[in-house]
C-alpha atoms as a PDB file:
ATOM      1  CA  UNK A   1     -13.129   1.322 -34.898  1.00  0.00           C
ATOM      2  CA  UNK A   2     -13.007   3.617 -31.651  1.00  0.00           C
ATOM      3  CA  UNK A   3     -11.836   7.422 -31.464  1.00  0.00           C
ATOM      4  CA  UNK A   4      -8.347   7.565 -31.927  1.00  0.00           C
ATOM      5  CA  UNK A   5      -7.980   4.182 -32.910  1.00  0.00           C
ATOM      6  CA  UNK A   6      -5.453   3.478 -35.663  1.00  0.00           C
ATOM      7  CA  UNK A   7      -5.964   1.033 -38.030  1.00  0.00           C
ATOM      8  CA  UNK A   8      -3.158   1.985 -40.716  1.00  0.00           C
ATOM      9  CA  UNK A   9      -0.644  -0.782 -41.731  1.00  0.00           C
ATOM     10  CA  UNK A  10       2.663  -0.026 -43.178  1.00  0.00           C
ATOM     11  CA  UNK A  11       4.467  -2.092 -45.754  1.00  0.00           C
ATOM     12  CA  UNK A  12       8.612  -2.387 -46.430  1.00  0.00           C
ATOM     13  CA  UNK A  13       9.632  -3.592 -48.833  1.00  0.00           C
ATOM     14  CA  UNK A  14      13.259  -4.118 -49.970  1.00  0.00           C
ATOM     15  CA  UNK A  15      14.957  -4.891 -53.438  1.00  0.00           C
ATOM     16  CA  UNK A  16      18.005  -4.920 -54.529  1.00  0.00           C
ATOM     17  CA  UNK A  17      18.136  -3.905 -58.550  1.00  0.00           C
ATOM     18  CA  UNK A  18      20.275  -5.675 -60.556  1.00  0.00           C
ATOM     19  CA  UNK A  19      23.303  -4.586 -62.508  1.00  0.00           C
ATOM     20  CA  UNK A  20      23.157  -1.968 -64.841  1.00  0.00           C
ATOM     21  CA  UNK A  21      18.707  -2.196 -64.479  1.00  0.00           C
ATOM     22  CA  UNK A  22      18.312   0.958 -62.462  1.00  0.00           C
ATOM     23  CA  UNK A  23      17.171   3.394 -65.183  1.00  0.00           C
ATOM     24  CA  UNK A  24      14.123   0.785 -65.568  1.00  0.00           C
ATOM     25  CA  UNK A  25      13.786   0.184 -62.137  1.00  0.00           C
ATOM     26  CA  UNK A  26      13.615   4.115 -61.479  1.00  0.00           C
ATOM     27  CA  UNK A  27      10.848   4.114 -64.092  1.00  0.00           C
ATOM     28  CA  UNK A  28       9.133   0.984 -62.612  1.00  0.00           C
ATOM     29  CA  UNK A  29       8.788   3.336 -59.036  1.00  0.00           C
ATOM     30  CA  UNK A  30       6.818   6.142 -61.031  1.00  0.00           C
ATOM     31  CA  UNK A  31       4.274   3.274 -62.488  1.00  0.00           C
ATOM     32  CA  UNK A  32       3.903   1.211 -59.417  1.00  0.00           C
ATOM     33  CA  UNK A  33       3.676   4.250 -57.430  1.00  0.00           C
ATOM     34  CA  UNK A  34       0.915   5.558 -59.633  1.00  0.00           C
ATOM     35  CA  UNK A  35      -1.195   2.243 -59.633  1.00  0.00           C
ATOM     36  CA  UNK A  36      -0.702   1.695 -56.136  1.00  0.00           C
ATOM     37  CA  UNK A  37      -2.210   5.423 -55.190  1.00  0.00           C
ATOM     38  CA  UNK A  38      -5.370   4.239 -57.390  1.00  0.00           C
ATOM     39  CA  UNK A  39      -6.323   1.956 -54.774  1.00  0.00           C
ATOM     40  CA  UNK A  40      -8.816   3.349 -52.235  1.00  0.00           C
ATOM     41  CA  UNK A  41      -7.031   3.760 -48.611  1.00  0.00           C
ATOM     42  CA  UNK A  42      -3.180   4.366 -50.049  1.00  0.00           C
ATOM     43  CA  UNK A  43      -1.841   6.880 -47.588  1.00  0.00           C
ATOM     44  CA  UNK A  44       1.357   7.431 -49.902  1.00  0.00           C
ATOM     45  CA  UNK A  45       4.439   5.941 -51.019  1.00  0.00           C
ATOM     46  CA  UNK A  46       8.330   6.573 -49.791  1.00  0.00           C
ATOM     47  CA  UNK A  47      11.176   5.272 -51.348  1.00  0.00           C
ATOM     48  CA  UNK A  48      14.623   5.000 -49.625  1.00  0.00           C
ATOM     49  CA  UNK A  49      17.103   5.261 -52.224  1.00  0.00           C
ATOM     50  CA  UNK A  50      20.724   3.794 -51.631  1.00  0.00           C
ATOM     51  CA  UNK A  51      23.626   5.444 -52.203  1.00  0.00           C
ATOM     52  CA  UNK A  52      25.727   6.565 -55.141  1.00  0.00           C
ATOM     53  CA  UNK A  53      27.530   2.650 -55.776  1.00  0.00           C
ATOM     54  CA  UNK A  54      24.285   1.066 -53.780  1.00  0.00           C
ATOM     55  CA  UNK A  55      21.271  -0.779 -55.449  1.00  0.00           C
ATOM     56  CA  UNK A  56      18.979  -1.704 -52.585  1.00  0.00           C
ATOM     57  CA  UNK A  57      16.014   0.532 -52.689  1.00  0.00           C
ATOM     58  CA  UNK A  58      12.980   0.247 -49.668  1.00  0.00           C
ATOM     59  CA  UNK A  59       9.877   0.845 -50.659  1.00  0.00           C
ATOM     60  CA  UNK A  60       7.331   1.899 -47.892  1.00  0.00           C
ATOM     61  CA  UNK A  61       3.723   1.247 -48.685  1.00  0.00           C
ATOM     62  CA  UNK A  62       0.689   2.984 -46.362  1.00  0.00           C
ATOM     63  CA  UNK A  63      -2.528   2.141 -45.926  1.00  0.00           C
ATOM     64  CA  UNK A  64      -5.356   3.477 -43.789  1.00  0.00           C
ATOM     65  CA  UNK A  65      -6.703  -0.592 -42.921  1.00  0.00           C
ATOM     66  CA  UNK A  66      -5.461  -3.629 -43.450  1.00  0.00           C
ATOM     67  CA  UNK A  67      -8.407  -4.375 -46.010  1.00  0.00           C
ATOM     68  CA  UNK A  68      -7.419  -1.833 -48.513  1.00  0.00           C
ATOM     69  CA  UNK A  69      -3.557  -2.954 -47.718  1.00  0.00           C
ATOM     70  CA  UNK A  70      -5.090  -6.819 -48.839  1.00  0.00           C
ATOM     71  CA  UNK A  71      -7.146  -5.575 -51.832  1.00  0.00           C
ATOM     72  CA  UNK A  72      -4.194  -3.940 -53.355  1.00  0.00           C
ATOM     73  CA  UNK A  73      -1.938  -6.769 -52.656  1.00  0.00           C
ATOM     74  CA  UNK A  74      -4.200  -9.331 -53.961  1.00  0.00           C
ATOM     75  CA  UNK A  75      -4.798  -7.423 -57.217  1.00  0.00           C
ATOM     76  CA  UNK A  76      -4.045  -8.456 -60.489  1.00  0.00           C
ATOM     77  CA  UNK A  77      -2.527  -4.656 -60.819  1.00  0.00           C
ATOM     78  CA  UNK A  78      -0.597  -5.348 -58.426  1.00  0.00           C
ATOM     79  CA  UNK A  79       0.880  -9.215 -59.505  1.00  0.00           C
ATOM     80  CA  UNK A  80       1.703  -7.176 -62.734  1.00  0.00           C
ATOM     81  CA  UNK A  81       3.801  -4.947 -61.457  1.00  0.00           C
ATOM     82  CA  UNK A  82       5.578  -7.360 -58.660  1.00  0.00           C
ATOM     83  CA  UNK A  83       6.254  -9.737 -62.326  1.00  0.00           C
ATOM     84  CA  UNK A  84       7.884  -6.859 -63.657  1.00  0.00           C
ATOM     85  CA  UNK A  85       9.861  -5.848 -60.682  1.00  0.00           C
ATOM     86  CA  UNK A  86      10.941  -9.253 -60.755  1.00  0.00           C
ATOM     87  CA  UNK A  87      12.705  -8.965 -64.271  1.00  0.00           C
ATOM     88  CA  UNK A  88      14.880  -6.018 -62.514  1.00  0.00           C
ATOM     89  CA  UNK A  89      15.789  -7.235 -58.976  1.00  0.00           C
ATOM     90  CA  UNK A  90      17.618  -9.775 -57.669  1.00  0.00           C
ATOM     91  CA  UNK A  91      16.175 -10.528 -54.426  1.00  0.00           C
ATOM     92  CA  UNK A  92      13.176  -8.626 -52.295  1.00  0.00           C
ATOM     93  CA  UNK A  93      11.992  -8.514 -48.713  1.00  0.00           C
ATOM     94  CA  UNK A  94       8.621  -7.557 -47.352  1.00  0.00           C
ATOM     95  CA  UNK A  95       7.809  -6.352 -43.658  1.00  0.00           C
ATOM     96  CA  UNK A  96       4.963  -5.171 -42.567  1.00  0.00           C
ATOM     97  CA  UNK A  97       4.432  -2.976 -39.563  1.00  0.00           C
ATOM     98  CA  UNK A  98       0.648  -2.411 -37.838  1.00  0.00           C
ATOM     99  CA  UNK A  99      -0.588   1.613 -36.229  1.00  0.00           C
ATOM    100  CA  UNK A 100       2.156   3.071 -33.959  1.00  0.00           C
ATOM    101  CA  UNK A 101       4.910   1.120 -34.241  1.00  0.00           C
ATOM    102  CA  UNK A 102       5.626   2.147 -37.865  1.00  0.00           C
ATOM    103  CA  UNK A 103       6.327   5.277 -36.479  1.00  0.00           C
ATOM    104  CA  UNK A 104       9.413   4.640 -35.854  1.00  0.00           C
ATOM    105  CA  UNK A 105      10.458   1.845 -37.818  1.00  0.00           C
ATOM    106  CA  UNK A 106      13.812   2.075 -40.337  1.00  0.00           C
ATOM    107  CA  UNK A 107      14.205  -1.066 -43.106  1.00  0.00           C
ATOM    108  CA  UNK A 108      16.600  -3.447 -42.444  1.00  0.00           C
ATOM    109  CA  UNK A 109      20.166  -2.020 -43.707  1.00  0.00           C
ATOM    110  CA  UNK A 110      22.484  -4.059 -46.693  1.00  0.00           C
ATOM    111  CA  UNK A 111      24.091  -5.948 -43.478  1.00  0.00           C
ATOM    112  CA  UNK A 112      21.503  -8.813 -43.860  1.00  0.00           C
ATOM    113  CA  UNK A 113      19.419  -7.549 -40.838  1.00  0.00           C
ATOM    114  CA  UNK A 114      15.965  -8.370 -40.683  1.00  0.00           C
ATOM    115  CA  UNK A 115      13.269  -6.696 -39.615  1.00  0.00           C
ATOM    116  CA  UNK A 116      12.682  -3.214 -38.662  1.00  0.00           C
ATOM    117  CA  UNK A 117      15.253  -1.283 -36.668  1.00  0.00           C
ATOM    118  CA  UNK A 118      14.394   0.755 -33.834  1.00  0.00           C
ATOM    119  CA  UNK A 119      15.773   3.738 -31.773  1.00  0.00           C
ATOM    120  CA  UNK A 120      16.616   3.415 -28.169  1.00  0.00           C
ATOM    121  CA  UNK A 121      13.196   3.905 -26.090  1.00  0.00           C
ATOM    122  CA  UNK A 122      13.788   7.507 -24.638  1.00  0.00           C
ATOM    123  CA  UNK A 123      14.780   9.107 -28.132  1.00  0.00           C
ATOM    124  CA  UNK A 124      11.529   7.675 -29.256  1.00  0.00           C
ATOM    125  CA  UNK A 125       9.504   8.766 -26.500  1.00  0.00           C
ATOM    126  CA  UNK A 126      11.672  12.417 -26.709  1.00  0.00           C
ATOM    127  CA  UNK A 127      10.310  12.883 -30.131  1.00  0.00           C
ATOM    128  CA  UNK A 128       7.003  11.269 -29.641  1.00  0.00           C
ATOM    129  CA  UNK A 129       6.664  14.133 -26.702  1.00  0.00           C
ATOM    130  CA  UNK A 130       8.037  17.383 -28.915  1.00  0.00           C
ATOM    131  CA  UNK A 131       5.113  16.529 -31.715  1.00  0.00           C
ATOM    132  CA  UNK A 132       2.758  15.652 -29.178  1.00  0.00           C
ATOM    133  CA  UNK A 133       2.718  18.302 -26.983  1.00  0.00           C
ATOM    134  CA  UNK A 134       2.359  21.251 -29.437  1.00  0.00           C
ATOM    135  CA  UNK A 135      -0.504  19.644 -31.117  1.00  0.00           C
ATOM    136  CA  UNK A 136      -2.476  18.641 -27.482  1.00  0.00           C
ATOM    137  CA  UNK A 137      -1.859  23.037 -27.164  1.00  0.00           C
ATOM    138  CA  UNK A 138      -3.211  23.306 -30.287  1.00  0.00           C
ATOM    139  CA  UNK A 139      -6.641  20.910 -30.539  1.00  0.00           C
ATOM    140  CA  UNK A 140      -7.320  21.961 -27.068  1.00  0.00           C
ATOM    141  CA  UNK A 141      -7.425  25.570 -28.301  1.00  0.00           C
ATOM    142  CA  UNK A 142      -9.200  25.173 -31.402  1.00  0.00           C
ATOM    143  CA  UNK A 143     -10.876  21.834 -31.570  1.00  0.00           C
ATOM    144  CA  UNK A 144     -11.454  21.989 -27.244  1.00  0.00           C
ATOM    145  CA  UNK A 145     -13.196  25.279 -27.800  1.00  0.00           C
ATOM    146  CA  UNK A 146     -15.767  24.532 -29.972  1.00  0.00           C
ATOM    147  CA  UNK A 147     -16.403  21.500 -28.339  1.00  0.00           C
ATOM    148  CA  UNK A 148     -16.928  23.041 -24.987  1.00  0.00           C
ATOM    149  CA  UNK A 149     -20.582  22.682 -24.068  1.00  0.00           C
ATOM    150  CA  UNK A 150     -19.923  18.763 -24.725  1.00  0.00           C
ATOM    151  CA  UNK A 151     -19.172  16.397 -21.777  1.00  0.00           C
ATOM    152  CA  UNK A 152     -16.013  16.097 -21.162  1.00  0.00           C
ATOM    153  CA  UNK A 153     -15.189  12.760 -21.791  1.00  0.00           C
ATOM    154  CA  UNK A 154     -16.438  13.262 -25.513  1.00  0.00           C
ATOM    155  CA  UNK A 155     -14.715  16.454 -25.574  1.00  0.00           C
ATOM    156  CA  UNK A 156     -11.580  14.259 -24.333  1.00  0.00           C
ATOM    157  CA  UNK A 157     -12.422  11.689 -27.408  1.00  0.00           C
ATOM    158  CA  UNK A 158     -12.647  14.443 -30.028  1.00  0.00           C
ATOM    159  CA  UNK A 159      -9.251  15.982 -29.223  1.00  0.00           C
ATOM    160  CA  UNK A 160      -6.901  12.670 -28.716  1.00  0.00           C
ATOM    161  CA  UNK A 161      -8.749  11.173 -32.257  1.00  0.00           C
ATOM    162  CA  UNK A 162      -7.488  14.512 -34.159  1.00  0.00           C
ATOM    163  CA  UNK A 163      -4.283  13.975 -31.987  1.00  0.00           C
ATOM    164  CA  UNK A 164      -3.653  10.567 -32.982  1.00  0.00           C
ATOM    165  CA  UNK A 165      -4.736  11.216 -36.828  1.00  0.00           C
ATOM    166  CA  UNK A 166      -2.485  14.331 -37.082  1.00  0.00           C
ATOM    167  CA  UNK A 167       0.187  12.487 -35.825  1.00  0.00           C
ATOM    168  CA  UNK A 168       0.171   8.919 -37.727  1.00  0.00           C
ATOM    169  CA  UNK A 169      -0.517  10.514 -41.341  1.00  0.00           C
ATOM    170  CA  UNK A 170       1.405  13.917 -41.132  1.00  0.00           C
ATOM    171  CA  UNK A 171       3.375  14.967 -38.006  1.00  0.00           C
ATOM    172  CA  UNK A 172       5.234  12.300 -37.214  1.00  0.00           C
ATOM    173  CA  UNK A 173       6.697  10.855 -40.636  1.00  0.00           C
ATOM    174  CA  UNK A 174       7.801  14.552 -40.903  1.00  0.00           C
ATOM    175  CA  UNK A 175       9.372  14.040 -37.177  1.00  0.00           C
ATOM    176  CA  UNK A 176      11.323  10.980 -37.890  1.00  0.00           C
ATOM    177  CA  UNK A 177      12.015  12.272 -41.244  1.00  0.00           C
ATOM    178  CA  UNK A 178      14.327  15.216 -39.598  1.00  0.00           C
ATOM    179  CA  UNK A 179      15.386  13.434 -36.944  1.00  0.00           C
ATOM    180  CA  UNK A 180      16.489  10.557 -38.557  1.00  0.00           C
ATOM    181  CA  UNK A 181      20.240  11.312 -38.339  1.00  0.00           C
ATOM    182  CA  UNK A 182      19.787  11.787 -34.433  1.00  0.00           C
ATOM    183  CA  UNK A 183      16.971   8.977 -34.343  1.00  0.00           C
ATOM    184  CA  UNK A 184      19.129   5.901 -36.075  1.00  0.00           C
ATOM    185  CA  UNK A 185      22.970   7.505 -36.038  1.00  0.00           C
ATOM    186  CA  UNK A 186      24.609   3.676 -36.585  1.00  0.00           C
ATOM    187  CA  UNK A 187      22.763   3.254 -39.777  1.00  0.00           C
ATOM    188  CA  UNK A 188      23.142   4.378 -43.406  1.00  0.00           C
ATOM    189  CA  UNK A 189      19.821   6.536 -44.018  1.00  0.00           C
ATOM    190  CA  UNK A 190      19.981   7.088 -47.787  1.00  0.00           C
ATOM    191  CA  UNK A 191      17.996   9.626 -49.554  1.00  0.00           C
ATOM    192  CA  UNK A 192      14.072  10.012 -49.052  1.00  0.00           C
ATOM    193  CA  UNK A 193      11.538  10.734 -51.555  1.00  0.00           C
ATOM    194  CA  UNK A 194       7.882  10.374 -51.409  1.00  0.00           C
ATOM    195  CA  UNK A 195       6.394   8.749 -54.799  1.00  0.00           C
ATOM    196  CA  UNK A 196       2.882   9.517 -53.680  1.00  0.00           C
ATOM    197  CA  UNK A 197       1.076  11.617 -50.630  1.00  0.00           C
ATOM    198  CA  UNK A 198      -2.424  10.539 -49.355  1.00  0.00           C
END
């Protein structure tokens, strides 16, 4: 993989509990979210809880590569807990998002939707700009520096890798975590909670 490549893959996946299950469904998040973070590459788990009456929860799976993403998937760990899962929900959907674009992706809502929505173009790039521009200050005054008798192009590499790691694993779910009332204001954002951090 090149500098500054991303290779991370993001899984959503949606269920909605079934009446009067959501005690054991609640407990069901604590296990799978433990077994999952056992598997080497899982970047963390967030679950999208609905509201108060609701009972569709989203379930947002990270890993750094696709091959970690299939050897948890194709586990027997993880057929266990899917089995059990089953016993509580009533229907699931699974999306899966590649590098950037999860960024900026929000679950289909209770409306039947499908696939990922997405904020107009200029409110991404808006916040995409106001976390990238504070940390290009930053690496080029800390990171830069010490790689100043390198060439420049390698100095170049060196800065937009930490850039683009910084951003995919920590600055920007934190960005479109407090922006998500400005980022997606036609849709329902129910409460947050990571499970699991990398």
């Amino acid at each position: 993989m090149s500098p500054g490549a991303d290779a991370s893959v993001t899984v959503i996946v949606t269920r909605t509990v079934r009446r009067g299950r959501t005690a054991a469904y609640e407990s069901w998040l604590r296990g799978v979210g433990a077994a999952a973070g056992g598997f080497a590459g899982h970047l963390g788990l967030t679950v999208l809880r609905p509201p108060a009456e609701g009972r569709e929860y989203t379930l947002v799976f990270r890993f750094d590569t696709v091959a970690h993403l299939r050897a948890w998937e194709d586990s027997s760990v993880r057929r266990v807990w899917v089995a059990r899962a089953e016993a509580l929900c009533e229907r699931a959907h699974r999306q899966q998002a590649m590098g950037l674009e999860a960024w900026f992706s929000l679950p289909a809502g209770s409306d039947g939707g499908r696939g990922p929505r997405m904020p107009p173009r200029w409110k991404m790039a808006l916040v995409s700009w106001l976390v990238a521009f504070p940390m290009v200050q930053v690496l080029n005054g800390t990171l830069g520096r010490w790689m100043a008798p390198v060439p420049g192009v390698v100095r170049g590499a060196g800065v937009g890798a930490g850039l683009v790691l910084i951003m995919t694993y920590a600055a920007m779910p934190l960005a479109t975590r407090v922006c998500a009332r400005w980022l997606y204001p036609a849709e329902r954002i129910p409460p947050i909670s990571p499970i699991s951090r990398p």
